[in-house]
C-alpha atoms as a PDB file:
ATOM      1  CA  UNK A   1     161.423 109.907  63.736  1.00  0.00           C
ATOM      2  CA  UNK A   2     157.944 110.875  62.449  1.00  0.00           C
ATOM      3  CA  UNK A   3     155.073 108.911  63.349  1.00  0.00           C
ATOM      4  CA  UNK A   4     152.464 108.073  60.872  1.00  0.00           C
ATOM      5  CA  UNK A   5     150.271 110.900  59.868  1.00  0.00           C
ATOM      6  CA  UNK A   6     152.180 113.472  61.670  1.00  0.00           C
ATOM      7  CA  UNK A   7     152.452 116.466  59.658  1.00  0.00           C
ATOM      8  CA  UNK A   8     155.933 118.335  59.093  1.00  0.00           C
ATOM      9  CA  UNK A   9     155.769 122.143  59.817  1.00  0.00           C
ATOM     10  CA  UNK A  10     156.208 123.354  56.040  1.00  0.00           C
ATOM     11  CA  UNK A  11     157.092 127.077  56.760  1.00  0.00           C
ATOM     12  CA  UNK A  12     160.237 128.425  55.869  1.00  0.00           C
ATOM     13  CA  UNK A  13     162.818 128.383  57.929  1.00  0.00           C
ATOM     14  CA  UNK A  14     163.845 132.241  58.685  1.00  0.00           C
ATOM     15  CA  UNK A  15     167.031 133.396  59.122  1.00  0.00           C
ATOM     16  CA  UNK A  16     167.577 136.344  62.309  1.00  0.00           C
ATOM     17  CA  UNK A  17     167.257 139.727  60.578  1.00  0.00           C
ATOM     18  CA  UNK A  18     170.992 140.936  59.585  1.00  0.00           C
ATOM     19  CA  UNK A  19     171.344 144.724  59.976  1.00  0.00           C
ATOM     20  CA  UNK A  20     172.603 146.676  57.286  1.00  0.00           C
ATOM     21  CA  UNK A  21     176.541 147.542  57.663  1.00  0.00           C
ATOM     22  CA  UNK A  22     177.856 150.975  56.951  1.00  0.00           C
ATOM     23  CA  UNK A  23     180.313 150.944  54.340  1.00  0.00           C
ATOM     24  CA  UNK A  24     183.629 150.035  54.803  1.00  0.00           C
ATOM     25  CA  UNK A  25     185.918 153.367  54.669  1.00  0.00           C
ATOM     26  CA  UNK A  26     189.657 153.812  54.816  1.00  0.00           C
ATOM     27  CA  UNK A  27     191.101 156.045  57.891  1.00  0.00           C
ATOM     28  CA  UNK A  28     191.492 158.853  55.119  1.00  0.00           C
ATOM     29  CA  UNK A  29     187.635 158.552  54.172  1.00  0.00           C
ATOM     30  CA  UNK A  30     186.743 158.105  57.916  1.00  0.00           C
ATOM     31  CA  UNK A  31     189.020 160.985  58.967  1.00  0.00           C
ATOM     32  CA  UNK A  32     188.233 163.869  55.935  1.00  0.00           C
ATOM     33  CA  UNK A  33     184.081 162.989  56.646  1.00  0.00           C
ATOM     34  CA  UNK A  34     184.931 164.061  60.548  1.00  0.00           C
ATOM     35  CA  UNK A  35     186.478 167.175  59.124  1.00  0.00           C
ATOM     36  CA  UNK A  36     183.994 167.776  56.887  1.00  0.00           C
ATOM     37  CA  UNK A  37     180.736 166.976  59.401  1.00  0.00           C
ATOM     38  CA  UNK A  38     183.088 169.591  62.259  1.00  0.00           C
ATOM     39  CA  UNK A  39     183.333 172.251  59.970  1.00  0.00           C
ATOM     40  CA  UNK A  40     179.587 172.157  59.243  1.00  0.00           C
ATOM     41  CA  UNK A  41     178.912 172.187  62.891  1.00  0.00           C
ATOM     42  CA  UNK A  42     181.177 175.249  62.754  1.00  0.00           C
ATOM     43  CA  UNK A  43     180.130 177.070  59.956  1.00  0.00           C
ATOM     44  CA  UNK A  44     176.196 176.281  61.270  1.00  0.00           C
ATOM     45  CA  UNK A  45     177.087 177.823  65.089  1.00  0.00           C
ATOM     46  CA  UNK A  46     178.515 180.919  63.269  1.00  0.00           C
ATOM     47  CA  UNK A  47     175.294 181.248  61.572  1.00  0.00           C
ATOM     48  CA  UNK A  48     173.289 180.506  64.499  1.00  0.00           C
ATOM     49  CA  UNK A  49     174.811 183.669  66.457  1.00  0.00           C
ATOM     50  CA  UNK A  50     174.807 185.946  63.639  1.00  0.00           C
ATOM     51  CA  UNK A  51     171.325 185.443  63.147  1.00  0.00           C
ATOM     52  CA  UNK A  52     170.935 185.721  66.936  1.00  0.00           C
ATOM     53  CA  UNK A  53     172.900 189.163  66.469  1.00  0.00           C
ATOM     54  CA  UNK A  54     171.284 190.039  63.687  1.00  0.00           C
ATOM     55  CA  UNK A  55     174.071 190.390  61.306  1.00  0.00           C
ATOM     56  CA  UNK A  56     172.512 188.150  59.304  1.00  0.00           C
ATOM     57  CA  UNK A  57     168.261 187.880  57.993  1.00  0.00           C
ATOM     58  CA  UNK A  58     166.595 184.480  58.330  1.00  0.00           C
ATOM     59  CA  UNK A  59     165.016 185.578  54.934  1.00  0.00           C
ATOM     60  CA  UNK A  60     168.491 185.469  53.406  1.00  0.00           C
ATOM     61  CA  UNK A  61     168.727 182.019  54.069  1.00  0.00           C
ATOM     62  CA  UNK A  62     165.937 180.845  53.513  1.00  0.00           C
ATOM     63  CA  UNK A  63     165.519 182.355  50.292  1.00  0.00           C
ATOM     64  CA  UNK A  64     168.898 181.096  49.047  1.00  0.00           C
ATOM     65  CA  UNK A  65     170.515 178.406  51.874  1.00  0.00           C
ATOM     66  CA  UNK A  66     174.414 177.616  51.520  1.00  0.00           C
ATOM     67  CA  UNK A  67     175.452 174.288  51.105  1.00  0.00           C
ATOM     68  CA  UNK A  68     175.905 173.559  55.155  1.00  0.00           C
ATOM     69  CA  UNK A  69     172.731 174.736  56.021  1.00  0.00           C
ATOM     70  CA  UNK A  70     171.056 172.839  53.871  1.00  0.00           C
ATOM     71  CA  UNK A  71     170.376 169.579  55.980  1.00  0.00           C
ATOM     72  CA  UNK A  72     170.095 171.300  59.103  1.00  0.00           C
ATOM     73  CA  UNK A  73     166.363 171.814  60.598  1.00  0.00           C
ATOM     74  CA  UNK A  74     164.309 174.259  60.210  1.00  0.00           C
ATOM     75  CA  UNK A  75     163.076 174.306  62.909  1.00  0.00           C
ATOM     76  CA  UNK A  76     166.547 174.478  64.659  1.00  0.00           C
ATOM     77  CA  UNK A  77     167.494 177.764  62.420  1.00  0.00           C
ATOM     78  CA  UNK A  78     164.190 179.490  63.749  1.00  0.00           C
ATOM     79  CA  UNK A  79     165.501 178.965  66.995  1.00  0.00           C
ATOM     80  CA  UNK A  80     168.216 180.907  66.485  1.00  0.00           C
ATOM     81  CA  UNK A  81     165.727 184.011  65.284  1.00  0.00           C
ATOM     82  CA  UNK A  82     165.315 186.963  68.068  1.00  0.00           C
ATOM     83  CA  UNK A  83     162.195 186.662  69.994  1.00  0.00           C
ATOM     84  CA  UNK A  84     161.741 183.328  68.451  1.00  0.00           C
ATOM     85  CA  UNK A  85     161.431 179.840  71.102  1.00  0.00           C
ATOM     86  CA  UNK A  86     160.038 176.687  70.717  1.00  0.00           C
ATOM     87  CA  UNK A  87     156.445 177.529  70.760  1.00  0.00           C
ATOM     88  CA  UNK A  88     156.340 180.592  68.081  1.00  0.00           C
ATOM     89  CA  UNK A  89     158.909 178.252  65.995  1.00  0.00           C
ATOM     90  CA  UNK A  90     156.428 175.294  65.749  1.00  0.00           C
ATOM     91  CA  UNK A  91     153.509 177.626  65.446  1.00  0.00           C
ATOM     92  CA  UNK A  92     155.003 179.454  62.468  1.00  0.00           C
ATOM     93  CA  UNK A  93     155.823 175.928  61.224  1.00  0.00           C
ATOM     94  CA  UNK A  94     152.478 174.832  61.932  1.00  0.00           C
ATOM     95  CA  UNK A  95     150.973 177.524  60.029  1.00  0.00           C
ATOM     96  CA  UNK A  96     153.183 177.092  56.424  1.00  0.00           C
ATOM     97  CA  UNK A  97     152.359 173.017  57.090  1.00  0.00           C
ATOM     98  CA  UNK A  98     155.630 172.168  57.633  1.00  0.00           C
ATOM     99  CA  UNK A  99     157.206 169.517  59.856  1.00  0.00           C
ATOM    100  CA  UNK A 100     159.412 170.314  62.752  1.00  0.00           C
ATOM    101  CA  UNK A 101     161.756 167.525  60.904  1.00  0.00           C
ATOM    102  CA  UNK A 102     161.838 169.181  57.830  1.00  0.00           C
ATOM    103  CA  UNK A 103     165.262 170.344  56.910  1.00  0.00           C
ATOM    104  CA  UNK A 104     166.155 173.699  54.728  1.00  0.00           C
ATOM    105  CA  UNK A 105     166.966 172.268  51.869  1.00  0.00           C
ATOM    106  CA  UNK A 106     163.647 169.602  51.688  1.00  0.00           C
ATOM    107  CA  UNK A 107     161.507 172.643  52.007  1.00  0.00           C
ATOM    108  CA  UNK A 108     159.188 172.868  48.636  1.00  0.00           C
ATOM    109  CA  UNK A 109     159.256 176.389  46.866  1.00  0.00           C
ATOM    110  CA  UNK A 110     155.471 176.635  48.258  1.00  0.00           C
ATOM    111  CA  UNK A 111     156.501 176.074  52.167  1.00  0.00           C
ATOM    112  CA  UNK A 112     159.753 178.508  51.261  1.00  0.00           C
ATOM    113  CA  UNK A 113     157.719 181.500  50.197  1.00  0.00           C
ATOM    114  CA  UNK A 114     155.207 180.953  53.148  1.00  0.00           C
ATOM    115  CA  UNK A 115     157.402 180.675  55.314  1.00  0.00           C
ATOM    116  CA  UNK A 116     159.386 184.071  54.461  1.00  0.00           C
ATOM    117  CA  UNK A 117     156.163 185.787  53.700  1.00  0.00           C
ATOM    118  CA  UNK A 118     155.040 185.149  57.707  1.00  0.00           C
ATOM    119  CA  UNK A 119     158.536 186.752  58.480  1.00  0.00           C
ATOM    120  CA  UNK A 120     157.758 189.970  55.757  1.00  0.00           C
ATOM    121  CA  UNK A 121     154.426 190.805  57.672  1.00  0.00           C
END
């Protein structure tokens, strides 16, 4: 009971914060996205070690990145350069203004062509 010139607490009453739900998928939708996400991780490995062998230029992908590499980090496919390690990967980064974060394909044409220019000196 409320006593006489007690004053009700008029804030809304807030609900726990609900976290957003993923999707529902079939087994089939669930089953062909592993596929698809493993044969990324595939294709991306390959592409790691030819780079590392040099069978393949990290100018060539940059320039023009195939579907698979596109979300992967940049700063993951420097890595994978010769003669390249974490600190000369975030320093070449640093220099175009790029984030270690960034992926391939979120690089602007600007960071792009610095980027490959510092590897064409």
């Amino acid at each position: 009971m409320i006593a006489a010139g007690e004053v009700l607490d008029s804030r809304p009453v807030v609900s726990p914060k609900t976290q957003a739900q993923a999707p529902v998928r079939s087994l089939d939708q669930r089953m062909e996205a592993l596929k698809r996400a493993n044969d990324i991780r595939v294709r991306r490995a390959q592409l790691k070690k030819d780079l590392k062998d040099g069978r393949v230029q990290i100018e060539v992908v940059l320039t023009d990145p195939p579907e698979y590499v596109e979300t992967a980090k940049v700063f993951d496919i420097l890595m994978a350069v010769p003669k390249f390690g974490r600190v000369k990967a975030a320093r070449f980064l640093n220099t175009c203004r790029i984030s270690q974060s960034k992926t391939v394909g979120g690089l602007s044409e600007r960071q792009r062509a610095e980027l490959i220019g510092l590897f064409n000196r």
